[in-house]
N, C-alpha and C. Protein backbone atom coordinates (compact mmCIF):
# COMPACT_ATOMS: atom_id res chain seq x y z
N UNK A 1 -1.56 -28.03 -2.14
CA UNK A 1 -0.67 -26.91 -1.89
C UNK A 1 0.08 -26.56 -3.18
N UNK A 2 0.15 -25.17 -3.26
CA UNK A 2 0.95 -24.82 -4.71
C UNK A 2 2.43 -24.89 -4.52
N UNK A 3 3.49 -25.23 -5.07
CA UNK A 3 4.59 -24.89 -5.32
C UNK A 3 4.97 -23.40 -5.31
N UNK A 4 6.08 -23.58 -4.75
CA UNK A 4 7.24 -22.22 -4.40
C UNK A 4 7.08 -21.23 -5.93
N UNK A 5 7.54 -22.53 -7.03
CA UNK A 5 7.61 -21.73 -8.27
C UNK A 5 6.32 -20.78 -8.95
N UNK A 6 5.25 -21.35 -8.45
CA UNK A 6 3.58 -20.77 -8.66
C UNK A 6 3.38 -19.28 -7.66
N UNK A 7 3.92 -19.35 -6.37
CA UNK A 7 4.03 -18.39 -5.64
C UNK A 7 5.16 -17.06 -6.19
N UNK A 8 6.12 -18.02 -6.76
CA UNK A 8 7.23 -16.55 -7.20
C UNK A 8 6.34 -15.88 -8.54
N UNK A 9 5.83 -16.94 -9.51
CA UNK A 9 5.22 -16.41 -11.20
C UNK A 9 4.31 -15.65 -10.36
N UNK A 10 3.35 -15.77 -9.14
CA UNK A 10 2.65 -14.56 -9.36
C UNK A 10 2.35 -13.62 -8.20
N UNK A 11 4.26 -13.51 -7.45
CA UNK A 11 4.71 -11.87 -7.17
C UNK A 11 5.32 -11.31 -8.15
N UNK A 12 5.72 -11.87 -9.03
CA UNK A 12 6.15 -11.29 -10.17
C UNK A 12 5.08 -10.60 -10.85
N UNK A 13 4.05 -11.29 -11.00
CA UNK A 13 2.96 -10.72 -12.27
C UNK A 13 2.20 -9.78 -11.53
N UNK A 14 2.16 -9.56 -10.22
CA UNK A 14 1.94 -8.39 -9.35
C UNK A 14 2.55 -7.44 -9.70
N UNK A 15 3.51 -7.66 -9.56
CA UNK A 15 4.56 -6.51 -9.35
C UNK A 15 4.71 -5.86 -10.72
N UNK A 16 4.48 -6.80 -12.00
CA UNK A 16 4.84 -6.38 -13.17
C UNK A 16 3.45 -5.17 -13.61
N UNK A 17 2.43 -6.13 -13.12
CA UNK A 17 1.58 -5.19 -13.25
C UNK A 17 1.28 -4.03 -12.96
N UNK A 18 2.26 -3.16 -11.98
CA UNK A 18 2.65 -1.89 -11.34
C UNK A 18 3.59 -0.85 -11.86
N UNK A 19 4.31 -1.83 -12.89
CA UNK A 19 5.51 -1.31 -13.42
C UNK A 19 5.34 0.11 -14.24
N UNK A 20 6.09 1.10 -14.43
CA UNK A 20 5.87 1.99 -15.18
C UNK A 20 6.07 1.61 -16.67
N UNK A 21 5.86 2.56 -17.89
CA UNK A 21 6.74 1.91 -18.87
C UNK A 21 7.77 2.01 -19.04
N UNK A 22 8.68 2.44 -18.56
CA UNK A 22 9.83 3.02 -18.85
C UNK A 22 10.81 2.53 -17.27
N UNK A 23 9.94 1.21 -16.98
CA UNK A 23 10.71 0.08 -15.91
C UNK A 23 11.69 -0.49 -16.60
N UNK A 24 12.92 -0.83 -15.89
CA UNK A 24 13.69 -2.04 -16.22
C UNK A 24 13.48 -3.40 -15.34
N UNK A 25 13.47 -2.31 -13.97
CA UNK A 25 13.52 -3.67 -12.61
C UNK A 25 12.64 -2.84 -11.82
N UNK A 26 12.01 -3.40 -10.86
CA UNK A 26 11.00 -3.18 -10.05
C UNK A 26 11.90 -3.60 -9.09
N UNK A 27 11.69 -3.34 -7.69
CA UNK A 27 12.17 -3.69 -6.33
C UNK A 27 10.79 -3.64 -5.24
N UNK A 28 10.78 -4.10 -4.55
CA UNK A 28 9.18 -4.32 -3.25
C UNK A 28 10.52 -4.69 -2.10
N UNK A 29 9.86 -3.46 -0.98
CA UNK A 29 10.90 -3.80 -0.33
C UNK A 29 9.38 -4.29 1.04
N UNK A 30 9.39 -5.44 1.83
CA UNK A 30 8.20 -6.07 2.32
C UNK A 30 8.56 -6.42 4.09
N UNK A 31 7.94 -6.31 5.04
CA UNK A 31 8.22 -6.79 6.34
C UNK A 31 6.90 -7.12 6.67
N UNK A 32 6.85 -8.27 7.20
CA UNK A 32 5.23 -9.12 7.48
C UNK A 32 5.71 -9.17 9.10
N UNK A 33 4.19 -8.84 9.25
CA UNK A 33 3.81 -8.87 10.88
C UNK A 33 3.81 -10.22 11.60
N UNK A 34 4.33 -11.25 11.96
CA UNK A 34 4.50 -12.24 12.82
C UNK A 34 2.99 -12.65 12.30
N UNK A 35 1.78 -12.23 12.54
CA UNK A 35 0.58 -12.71 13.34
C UNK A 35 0.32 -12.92 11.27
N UNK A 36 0.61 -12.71 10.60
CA UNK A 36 0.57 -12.36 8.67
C UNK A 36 -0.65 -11.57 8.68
N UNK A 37 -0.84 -11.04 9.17
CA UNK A 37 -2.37 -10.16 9.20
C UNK A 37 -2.15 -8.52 8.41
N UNK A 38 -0.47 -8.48 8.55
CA UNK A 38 -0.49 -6.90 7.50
C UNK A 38 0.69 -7.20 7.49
N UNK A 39 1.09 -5.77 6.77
CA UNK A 39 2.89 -5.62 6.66
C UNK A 39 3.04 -4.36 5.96
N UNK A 40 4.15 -3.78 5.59
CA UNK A 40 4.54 -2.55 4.76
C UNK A 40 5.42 -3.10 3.67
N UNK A 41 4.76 -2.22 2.88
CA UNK A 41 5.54 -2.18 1.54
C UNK A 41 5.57 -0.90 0.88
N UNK A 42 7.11 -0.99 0.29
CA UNK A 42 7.45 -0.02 -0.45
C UNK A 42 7.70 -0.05 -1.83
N UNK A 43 7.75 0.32 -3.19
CA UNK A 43 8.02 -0.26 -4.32
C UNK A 43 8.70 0.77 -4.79
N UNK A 44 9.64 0.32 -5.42
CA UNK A 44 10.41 1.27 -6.46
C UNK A 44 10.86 0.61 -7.89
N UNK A 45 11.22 1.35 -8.66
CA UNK A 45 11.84 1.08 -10.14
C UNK A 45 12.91 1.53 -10.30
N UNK A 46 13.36 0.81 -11.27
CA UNK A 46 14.75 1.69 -12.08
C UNK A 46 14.10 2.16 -13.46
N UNK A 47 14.58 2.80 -13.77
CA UNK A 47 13.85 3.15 -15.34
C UNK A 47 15.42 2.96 -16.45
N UNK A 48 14.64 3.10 -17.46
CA UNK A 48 16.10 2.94 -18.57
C UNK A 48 16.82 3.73 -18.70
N UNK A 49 17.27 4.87 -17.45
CA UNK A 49 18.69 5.51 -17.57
C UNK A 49 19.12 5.12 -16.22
N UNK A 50 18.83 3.96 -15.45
CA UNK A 50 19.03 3.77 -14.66
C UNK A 50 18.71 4.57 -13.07
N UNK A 51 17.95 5.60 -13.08
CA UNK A 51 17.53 6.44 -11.87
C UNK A 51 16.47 5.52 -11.03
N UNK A 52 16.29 5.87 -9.76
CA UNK A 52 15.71 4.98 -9.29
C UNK A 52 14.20 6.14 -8.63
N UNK A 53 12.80 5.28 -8.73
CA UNK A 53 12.47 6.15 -8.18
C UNK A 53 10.93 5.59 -7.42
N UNK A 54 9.97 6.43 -6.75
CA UNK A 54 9.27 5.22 -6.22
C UNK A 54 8.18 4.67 -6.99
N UNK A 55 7.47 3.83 -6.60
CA UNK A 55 6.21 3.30 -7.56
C UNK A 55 4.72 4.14 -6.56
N UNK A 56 4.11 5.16 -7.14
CA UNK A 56 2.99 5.48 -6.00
C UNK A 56 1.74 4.87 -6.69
N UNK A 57 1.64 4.81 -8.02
CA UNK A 57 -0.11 3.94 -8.43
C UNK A 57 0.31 2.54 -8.04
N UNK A 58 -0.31 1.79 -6.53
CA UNK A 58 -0.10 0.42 -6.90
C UNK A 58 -1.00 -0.71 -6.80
N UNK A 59 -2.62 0.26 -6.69
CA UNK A 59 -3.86 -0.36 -7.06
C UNK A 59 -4.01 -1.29 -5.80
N UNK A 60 -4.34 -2.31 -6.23
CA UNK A 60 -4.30 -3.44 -5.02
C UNK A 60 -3.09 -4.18 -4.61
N UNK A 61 -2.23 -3.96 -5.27
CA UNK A 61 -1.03 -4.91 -4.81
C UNK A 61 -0.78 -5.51 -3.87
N UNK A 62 -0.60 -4.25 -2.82
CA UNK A 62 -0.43 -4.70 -1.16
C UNK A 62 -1.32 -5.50 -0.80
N UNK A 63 -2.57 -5.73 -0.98
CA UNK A 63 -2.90 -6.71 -0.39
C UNK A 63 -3.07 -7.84 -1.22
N UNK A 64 -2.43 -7.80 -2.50
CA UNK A 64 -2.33 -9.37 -3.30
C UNK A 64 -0.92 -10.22 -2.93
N UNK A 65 -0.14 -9.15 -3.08
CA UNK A 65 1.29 -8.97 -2.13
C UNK A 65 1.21 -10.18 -0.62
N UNK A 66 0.59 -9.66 0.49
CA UNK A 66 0.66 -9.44 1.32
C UNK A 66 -0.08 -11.22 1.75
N UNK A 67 -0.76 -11.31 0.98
CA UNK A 67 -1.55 -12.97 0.60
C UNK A 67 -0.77 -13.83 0.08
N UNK A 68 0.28 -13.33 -0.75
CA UNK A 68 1.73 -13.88 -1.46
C UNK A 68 2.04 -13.87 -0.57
N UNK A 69 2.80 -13.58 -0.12
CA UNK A 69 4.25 -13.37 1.10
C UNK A 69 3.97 -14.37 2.00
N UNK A 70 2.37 -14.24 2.69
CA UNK A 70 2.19 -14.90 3.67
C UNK A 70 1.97 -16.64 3.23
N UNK A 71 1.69 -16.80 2.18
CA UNK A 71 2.03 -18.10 1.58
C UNK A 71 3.11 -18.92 1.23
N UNK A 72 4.03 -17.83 1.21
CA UNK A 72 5.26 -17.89 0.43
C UNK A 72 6.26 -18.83 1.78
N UNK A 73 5.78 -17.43 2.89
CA UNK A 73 6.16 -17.55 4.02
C UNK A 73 5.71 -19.53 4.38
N UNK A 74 4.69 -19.73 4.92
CA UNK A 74 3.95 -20.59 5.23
C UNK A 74 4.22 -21.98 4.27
N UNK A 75 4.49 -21.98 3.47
CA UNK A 75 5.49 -22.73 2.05
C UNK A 75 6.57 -23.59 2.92
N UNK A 76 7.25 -22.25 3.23
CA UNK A 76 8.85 -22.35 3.77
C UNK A 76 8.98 -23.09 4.97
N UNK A 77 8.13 -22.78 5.94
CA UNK A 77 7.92 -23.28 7.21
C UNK A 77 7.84 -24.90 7.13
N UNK A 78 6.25 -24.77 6.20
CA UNK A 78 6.07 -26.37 5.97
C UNK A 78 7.28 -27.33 5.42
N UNK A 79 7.82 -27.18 4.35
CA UNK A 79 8.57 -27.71 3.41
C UNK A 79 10.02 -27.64 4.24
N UNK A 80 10.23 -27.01 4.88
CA UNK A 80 11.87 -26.74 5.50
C UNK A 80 11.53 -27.38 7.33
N UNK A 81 10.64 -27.03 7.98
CA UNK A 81 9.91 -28.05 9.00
C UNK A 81 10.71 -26.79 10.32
N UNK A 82 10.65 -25.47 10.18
CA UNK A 82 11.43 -24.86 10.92
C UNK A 82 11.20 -24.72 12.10
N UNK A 83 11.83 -24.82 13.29
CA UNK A 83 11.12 -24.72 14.66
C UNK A 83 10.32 -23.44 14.66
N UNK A 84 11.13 -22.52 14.22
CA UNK A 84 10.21 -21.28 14.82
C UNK A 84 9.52 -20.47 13.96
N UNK A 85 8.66 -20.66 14.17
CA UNK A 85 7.64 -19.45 13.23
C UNK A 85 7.95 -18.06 13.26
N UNK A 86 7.93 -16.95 12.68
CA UNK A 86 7.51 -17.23 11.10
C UNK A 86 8.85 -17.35 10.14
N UNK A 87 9.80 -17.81 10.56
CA UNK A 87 11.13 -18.24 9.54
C UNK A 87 11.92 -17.23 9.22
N UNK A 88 11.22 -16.03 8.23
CA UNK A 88 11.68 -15.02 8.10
C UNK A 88 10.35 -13.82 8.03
N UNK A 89 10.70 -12.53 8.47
CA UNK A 89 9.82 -11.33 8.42
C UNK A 89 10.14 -10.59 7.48
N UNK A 90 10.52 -10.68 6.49
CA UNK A 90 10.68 -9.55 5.42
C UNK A 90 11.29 -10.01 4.04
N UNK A 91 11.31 -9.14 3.30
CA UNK A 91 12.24 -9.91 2.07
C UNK A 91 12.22 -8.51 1.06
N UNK A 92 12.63 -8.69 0.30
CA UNK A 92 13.39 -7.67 -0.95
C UNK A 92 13.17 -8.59 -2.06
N UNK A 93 12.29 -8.03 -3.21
CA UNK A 93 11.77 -8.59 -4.19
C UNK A 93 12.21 -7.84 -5.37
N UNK A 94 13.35 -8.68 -6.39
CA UNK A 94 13.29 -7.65 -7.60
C UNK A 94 13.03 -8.53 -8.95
N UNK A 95 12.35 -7.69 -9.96
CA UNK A 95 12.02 -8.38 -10.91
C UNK A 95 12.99 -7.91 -11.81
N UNK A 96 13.99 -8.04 -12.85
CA UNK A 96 14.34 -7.66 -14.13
C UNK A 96 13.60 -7.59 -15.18
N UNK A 97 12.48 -6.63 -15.44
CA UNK A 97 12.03 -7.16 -16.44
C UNK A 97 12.59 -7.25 -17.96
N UNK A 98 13.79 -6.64 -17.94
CA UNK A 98 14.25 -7.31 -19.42
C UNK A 98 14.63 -8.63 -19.61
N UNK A 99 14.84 -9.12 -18.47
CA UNK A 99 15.60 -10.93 -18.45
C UNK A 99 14.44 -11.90 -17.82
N UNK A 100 13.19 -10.92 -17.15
CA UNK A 100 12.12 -11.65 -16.64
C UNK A 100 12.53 -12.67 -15.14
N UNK A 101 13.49 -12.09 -14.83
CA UNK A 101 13.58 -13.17 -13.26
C UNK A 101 13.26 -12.23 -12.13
N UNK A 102 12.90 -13.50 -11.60
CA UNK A 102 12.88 -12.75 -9.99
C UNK A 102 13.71 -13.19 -9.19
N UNK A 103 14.13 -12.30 -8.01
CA UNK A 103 15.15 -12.74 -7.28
C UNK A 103 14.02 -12.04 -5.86
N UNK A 104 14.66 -12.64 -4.58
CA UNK A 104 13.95 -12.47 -3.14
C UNK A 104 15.25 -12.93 -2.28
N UNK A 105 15.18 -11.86 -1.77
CA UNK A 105 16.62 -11.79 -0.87
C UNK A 105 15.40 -11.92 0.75
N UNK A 106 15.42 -13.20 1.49
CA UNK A 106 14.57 -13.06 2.62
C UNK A 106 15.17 -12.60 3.94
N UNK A 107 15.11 -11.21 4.60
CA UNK A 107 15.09 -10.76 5.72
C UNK A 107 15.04 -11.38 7.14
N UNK A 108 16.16 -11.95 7.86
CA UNK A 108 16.12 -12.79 9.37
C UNK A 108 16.30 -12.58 10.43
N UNK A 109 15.21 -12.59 11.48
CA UNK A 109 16.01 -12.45 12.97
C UNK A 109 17.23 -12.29 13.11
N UNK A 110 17.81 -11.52 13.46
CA UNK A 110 19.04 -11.82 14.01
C UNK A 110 18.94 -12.54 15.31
């Protein structure tokens, strides 16, 4: 099994790979279907005057994405031992790419 940290380096390198040039931060906003069989995604950027706007070329992502997430997901479950599947359905993904981090804010049942 890969590590958490192997799963974040490559939603990042997804996502980077989508980036416009004139990205600062990328955002993927993501909700996975219970069953991990699909989900929606949305992508946006900031650019360097700060405007925000959406990402529409995004090649294959979604479904490299969507193979991420559900791993990511499935990671969490194992390693944290959670009663209920699937832990969390969604998450908010942003990359900085001038500082190179990623951050994932994960989405929960209420």
């Amino acid at each position: 099994m890969r590590s958490d940290q192997e799963i974040y380096n490559d939603i990042g390198s997804v996502l980077l790979s989508i980036a416009p040039s004139d990205a600062v931060k990328i955002i993927l906003y993501a909700t996975l279907e219970p069953e991990s069989d699909c989900g929606e995604f949305t992508y946006d950027y900031v650019d360097n005057k700060g405007d925000q706007h959406w990402i529409t070329e995004t090649a294959d992502a979604s479904e490299k994405l969507l193979d991420l997430l559900v791993e990511l997901r499935n990671f969490v479950v194992d390693n944290f031992k959670s009663q209920k599947k699937p832990f969390w359905h969604g998450c908010e993904v942003t990359v900085d790419i001038e500082t190179m981090k990623i951050n994932i804010d994960f989405k929960y049942d209420d």
